[in-house]
N, C-alpha and C. Protein backbone atom coordinates (compact mmCIF):
# COMPACT_ATOMS: atom_id res chain seq x y z
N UNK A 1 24.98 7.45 1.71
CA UNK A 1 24.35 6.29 1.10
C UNK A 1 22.86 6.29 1.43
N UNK A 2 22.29 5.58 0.31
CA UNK A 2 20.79 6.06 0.55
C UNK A 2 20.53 4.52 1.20
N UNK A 3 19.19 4.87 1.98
CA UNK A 3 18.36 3.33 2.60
C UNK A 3 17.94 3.11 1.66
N UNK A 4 18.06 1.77 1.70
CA UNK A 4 16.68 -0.03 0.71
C UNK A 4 15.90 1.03 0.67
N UNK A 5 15.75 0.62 -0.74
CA UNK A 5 14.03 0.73 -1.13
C UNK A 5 13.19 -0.10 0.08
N UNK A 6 11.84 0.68 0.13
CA UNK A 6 10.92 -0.19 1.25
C UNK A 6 9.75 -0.12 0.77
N UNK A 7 8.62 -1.50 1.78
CA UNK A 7 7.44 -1.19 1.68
C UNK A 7 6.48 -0.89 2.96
N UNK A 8 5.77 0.30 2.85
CA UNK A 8 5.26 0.61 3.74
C UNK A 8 3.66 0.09 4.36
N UNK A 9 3.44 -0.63 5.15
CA UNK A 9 2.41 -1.34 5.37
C UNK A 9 1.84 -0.37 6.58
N UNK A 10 0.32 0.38 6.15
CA UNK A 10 -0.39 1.00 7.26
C UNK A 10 -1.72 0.08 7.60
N UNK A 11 -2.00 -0.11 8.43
CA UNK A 11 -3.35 -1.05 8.54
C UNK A 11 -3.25 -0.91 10.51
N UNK A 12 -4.35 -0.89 10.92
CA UNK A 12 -5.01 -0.55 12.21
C UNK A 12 -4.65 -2.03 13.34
N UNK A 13 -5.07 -2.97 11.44
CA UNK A 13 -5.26 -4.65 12.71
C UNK A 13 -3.93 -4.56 12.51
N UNK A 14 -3.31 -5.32 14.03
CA UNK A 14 -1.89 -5.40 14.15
C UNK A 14 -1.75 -7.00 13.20
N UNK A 15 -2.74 -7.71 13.47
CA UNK A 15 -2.74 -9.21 12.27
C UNK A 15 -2.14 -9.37 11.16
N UNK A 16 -2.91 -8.26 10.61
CA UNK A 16 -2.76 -7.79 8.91
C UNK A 16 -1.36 -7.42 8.67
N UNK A 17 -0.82 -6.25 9.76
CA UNK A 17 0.69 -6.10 9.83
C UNK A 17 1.71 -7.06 10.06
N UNK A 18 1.52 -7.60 11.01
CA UNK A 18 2.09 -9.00 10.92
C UNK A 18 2.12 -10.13 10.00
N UNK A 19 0.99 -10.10 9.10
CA UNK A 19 1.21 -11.51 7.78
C UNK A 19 1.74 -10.88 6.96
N UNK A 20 1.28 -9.26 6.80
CA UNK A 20 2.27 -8.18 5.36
C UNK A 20 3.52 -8.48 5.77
N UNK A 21 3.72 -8.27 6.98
CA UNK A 21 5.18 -7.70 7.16
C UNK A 21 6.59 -8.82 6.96
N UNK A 22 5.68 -10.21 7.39
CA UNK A 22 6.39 -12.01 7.52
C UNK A 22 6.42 -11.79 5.92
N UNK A 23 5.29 -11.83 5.41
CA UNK A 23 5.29 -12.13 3.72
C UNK A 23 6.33 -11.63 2.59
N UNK A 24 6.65 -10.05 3.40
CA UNK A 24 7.01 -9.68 2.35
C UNK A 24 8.34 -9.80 2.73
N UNK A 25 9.05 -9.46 4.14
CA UNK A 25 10.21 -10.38 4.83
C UNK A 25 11.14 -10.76 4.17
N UNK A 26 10.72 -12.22 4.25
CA UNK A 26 10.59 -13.49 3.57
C UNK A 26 11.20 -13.33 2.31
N UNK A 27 10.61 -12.77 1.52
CA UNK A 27 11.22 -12.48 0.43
C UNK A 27 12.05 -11.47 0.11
N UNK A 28 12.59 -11.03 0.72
CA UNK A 28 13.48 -10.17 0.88
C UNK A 28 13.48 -8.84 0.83
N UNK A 29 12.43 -8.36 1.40
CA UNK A 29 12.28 -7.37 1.06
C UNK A 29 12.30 -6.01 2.30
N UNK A 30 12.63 -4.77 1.76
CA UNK A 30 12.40 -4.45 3.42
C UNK A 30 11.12 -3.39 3.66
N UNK A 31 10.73 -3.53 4.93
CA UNK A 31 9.09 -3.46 5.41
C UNK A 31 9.39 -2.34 6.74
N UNK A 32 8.39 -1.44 6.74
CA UNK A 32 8.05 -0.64 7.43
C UNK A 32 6.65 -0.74 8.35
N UNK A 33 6.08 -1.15 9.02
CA UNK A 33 4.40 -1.06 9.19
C UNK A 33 4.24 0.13 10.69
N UNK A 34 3.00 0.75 10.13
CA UNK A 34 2.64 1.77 10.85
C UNK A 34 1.22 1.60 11.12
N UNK A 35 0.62 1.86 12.23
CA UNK A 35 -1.00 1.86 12.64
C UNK A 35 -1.87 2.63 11.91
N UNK A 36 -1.53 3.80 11.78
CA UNK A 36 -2.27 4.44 11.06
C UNK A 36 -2.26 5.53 10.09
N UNK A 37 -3.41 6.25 9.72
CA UNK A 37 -2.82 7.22 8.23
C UNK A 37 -1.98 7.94 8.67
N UNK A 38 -2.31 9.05 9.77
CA UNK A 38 -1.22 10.00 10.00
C UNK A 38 0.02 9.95 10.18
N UNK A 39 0.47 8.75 10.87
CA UNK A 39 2.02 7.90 10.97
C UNK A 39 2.08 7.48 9.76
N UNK A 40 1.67 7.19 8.53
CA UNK A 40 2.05 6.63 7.30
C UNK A 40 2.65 8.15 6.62
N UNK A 41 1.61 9.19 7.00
CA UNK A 41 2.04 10.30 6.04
C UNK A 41 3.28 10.72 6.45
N UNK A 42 3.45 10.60 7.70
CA UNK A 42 4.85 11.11 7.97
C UNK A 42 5.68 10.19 8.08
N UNK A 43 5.93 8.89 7.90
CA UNK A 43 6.60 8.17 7.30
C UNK A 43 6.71 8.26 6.21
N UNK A 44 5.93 8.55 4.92
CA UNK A 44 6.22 8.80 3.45
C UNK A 44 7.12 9.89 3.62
N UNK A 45 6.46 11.14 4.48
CA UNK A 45 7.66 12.65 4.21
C UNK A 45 8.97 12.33 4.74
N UNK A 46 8.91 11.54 5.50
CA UNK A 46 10.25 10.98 5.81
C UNK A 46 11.10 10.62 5.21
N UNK A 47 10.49 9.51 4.39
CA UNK A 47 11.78 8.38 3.39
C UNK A 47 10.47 7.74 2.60
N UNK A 48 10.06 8.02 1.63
CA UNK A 48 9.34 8.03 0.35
C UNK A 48 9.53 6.30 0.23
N UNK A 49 8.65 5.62 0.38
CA UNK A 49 8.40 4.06 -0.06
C UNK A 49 8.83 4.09 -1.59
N UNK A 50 8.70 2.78 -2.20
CA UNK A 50 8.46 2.19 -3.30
C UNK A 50 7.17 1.61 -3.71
N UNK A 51 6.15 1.14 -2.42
CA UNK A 51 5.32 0.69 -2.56
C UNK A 51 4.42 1.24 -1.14
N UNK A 52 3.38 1.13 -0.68
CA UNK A 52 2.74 1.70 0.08
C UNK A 52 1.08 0.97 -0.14
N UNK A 53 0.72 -0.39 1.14
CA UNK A 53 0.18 -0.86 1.21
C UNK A 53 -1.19 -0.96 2.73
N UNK A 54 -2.21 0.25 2.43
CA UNK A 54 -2.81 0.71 3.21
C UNK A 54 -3.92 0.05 3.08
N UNK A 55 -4.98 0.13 4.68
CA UNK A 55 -5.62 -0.34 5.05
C UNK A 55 -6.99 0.74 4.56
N UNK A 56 -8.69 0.74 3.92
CA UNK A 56 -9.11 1.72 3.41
C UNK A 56 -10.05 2.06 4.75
N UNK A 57 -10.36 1.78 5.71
CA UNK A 57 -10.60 1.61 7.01
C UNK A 57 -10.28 1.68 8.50
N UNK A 58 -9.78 2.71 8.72
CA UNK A 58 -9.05 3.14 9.76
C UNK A 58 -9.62 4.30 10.30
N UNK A 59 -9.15 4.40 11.89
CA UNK A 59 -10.11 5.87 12.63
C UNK A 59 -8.68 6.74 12.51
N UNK A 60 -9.35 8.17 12.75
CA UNK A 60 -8.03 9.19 11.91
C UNK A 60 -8.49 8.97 10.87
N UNK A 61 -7.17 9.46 10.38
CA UNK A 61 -6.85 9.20 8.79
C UNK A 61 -7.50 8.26 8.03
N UNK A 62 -8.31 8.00 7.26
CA UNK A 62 -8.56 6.62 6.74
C UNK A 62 -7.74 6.83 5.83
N UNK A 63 -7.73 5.15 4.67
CA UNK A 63 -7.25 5.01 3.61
C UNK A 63 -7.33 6.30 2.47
N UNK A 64 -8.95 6.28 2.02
CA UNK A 64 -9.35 7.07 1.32
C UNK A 64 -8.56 8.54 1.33
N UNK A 65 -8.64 9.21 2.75
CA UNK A 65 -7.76 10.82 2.82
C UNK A 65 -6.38 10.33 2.54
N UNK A 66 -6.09 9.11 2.79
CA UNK A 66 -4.53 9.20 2.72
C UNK A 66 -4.30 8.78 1.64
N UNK A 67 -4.96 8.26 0.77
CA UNK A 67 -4.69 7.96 -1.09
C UNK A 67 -4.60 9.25 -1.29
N UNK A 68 -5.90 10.10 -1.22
CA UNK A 68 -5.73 11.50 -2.17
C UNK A 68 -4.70 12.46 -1.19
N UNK A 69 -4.32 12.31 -0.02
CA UNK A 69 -3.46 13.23 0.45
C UNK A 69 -1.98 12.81 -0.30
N UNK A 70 -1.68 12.31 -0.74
CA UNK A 70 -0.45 11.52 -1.01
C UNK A 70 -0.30 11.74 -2.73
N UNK A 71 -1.20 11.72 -3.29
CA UNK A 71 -1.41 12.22 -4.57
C UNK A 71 -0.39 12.84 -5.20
N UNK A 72 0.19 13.93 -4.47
CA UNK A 72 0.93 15.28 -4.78
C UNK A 72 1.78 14.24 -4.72
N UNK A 73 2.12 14.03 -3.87
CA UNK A 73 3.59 13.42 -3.50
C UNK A 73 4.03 11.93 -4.71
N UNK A 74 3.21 11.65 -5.36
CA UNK A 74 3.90 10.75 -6.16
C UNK A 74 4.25 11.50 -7.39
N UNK A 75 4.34 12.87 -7.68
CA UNK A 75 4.75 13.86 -8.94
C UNK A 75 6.29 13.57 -8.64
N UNK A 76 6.91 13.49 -7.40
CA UNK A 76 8.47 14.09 -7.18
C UNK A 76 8.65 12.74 -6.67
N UNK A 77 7.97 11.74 -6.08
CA UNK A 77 8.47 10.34 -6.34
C UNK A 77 7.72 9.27 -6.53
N UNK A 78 7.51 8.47 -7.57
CA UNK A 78 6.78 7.55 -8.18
C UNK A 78 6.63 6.26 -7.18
N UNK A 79 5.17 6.31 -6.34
CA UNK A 79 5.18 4.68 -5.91
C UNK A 79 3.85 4.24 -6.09
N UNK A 80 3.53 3.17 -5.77
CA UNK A 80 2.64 2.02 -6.03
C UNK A 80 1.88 2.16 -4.68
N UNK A 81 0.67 2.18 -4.63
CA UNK A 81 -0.04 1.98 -3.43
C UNK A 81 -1.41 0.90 -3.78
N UNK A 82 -1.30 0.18 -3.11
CA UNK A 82 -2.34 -0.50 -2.34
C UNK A 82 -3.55 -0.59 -1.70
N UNK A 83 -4.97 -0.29 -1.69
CA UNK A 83 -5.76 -0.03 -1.06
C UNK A 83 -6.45 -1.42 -0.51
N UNK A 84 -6.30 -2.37 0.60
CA UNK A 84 -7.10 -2.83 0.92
C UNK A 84 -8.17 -2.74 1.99
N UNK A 85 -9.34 -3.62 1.30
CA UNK A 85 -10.81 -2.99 1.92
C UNK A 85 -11.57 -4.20 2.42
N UNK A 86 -12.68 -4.30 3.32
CA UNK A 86 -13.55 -5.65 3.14
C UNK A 86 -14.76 -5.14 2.62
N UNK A 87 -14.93 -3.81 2.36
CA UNK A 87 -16.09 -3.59 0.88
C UNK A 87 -16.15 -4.28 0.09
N UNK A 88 -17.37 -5.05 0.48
CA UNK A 88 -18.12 -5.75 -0.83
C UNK A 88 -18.21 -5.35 -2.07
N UNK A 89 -18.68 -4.18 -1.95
CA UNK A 89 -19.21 -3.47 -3.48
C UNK A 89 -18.37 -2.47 -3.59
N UNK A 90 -17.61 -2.53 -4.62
CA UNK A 90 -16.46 -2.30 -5.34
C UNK A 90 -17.21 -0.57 -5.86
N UNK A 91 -18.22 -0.41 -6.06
CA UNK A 91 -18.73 0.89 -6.68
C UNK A 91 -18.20 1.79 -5.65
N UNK A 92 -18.66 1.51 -4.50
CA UNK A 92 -17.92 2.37 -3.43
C UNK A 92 -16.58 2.66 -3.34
N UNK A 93 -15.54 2.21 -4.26
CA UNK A 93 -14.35 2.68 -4.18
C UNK A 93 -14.11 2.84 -5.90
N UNK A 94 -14.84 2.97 -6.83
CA UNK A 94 -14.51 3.87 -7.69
C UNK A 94 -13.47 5.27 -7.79
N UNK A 95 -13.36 5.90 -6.70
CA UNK A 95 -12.35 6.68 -6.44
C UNK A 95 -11.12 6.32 -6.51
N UNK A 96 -10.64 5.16 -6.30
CA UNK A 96 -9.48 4.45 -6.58
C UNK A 96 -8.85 4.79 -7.66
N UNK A 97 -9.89 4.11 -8.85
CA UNK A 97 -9.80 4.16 -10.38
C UNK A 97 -8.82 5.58 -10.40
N UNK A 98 -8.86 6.59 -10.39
CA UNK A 98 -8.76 8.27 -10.51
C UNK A 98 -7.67 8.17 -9.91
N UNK A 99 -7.00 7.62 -8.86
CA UNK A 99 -5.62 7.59 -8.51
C UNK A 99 -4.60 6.96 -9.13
N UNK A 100 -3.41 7.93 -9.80
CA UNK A 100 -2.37 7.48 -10.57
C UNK A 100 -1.59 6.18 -9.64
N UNK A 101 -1.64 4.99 -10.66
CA UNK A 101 -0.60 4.13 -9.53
C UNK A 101 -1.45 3.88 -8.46
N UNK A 102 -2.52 3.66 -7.96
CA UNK A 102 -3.39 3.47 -6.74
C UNK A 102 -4.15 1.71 -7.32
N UNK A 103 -4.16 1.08 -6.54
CA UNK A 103 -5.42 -0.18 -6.98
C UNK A 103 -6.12 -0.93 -5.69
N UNK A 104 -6.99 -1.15 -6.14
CA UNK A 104 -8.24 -1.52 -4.85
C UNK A 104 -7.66 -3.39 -4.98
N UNK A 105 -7.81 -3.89 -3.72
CA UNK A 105 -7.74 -5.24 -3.71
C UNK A 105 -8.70 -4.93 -2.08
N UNK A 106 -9.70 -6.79 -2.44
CA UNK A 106 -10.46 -6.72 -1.59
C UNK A 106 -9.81 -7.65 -0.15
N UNK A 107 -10.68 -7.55 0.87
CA UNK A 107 -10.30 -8.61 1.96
C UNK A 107 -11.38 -9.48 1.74
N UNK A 108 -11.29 -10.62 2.15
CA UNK A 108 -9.58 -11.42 2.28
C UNK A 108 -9.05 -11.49 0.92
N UNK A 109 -7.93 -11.19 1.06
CA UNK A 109 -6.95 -11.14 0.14
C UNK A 109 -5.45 -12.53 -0.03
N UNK A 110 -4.99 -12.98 -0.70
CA UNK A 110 -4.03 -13.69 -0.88
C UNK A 110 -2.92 -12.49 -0.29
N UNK A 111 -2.21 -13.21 0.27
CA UNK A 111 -0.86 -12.73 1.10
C UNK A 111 0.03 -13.24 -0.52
N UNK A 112 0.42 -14.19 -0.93
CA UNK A 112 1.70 -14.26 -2.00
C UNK A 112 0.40 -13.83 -3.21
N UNK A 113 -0.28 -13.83 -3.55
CA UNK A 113 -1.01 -13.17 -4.33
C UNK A 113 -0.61 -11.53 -4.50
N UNK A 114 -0.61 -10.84 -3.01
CA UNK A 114 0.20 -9.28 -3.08
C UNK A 114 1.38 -9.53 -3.38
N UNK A 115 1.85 -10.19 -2.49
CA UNK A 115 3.22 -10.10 -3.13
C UNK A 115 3.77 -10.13 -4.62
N UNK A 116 2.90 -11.07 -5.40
CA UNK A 116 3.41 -11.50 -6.62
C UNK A 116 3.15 -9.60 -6.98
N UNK A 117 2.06 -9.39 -6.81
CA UNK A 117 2.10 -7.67 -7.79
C UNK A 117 2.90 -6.81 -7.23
N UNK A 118 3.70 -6.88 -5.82
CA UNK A 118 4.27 -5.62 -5.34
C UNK A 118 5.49 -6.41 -5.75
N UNK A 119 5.99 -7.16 -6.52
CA UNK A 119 7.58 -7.83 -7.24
C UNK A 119 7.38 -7.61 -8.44
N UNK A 120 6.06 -7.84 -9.03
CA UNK A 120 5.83 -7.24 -10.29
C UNK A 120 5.89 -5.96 -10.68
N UNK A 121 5.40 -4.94 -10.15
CA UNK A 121 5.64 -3.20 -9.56
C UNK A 121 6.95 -2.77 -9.72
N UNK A 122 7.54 -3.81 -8.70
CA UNK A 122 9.35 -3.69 -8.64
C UNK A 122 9.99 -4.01 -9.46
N UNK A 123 9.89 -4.75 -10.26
CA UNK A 123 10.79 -5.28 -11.27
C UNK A 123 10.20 -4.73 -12.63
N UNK A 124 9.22 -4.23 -12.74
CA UNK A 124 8.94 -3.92 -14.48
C UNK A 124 8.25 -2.75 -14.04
N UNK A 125 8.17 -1.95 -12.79
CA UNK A 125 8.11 -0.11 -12.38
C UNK A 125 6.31 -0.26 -13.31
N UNK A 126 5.48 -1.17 -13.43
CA UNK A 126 3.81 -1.25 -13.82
C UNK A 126 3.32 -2.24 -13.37
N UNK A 127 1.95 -1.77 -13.26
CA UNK A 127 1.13 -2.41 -12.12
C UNK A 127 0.94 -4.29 -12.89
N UNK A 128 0.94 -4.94 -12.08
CA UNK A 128 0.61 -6.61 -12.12
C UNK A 128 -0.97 -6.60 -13.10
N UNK A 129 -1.54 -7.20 -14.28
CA UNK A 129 -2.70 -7.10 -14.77
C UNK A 129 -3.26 -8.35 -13.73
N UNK A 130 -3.06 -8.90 -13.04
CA UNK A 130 -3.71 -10.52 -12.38
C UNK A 130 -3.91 -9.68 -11.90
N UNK A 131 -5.89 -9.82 -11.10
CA UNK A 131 -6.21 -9.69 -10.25
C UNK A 131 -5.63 -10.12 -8.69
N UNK A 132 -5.53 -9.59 -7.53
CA UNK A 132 -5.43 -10.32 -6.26
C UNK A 132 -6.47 -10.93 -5.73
């Protein structure tokens, strides 16, 4: 038997992990959170998320290497990732754009605001058009 679908929450502040992790909880969902990129990547090779909600700011690994390292890996299984940032200026993550299934949301961010798009993701397998 296979494990729940999950969502994987990487982010550095343990805070951030903690309101992802209550939020998405809550709604029933089941949650993974890891500190950082390199523990996320080998949590993906592990057991492949549904969704994958990373921090773009982290020592190691940042977000950025771990969007395009991960790239490959959504050919053989399709998920949704997350990039949040407290970049102001959005030009700086133009790279986003170029990632299949990838979307930039800024900090501070709405906590049921994500959620509403990572249920939207789940239930109709395309990205939420509402901004977060």
């Amino acid at each position: 038997m296979n494990p729940p679908e999950y969502i994987l929450v990487i982010d550095d502040d343990l805070q951030i992990r903690k309101v992802l992790e209550t939020v998405l909880r809550r709604s029933g969902l089941r949650v993974v959170c890891v500190a950082s990129g390199e523990e996320g990547l080998r949590q993906i090779d592990a057991e492949p998320p549904v969704v994958v909600i990373t921090d773009m700011s982290m020592p190691g690994l940042c977000g950025r290497k771990l969007c395009t390292g991960i790239a490959d890996r959504k050919a053989s299984h399709r998920f949704l990732t997350i990039v949040l940032s407290g970049i102001a200026d959005f030009d700086g993550c133009t790279w986003v754009e170029q990632l299949e299934e990838t979307v930039f949301v800024r900090k501070p961010f709405s906590p049921v605001a994500l959620l509403k798009q990572v249920k939207e993701y789940l239930t109709s397998g395309a990205l939420a058009q509402e901004p977060v």
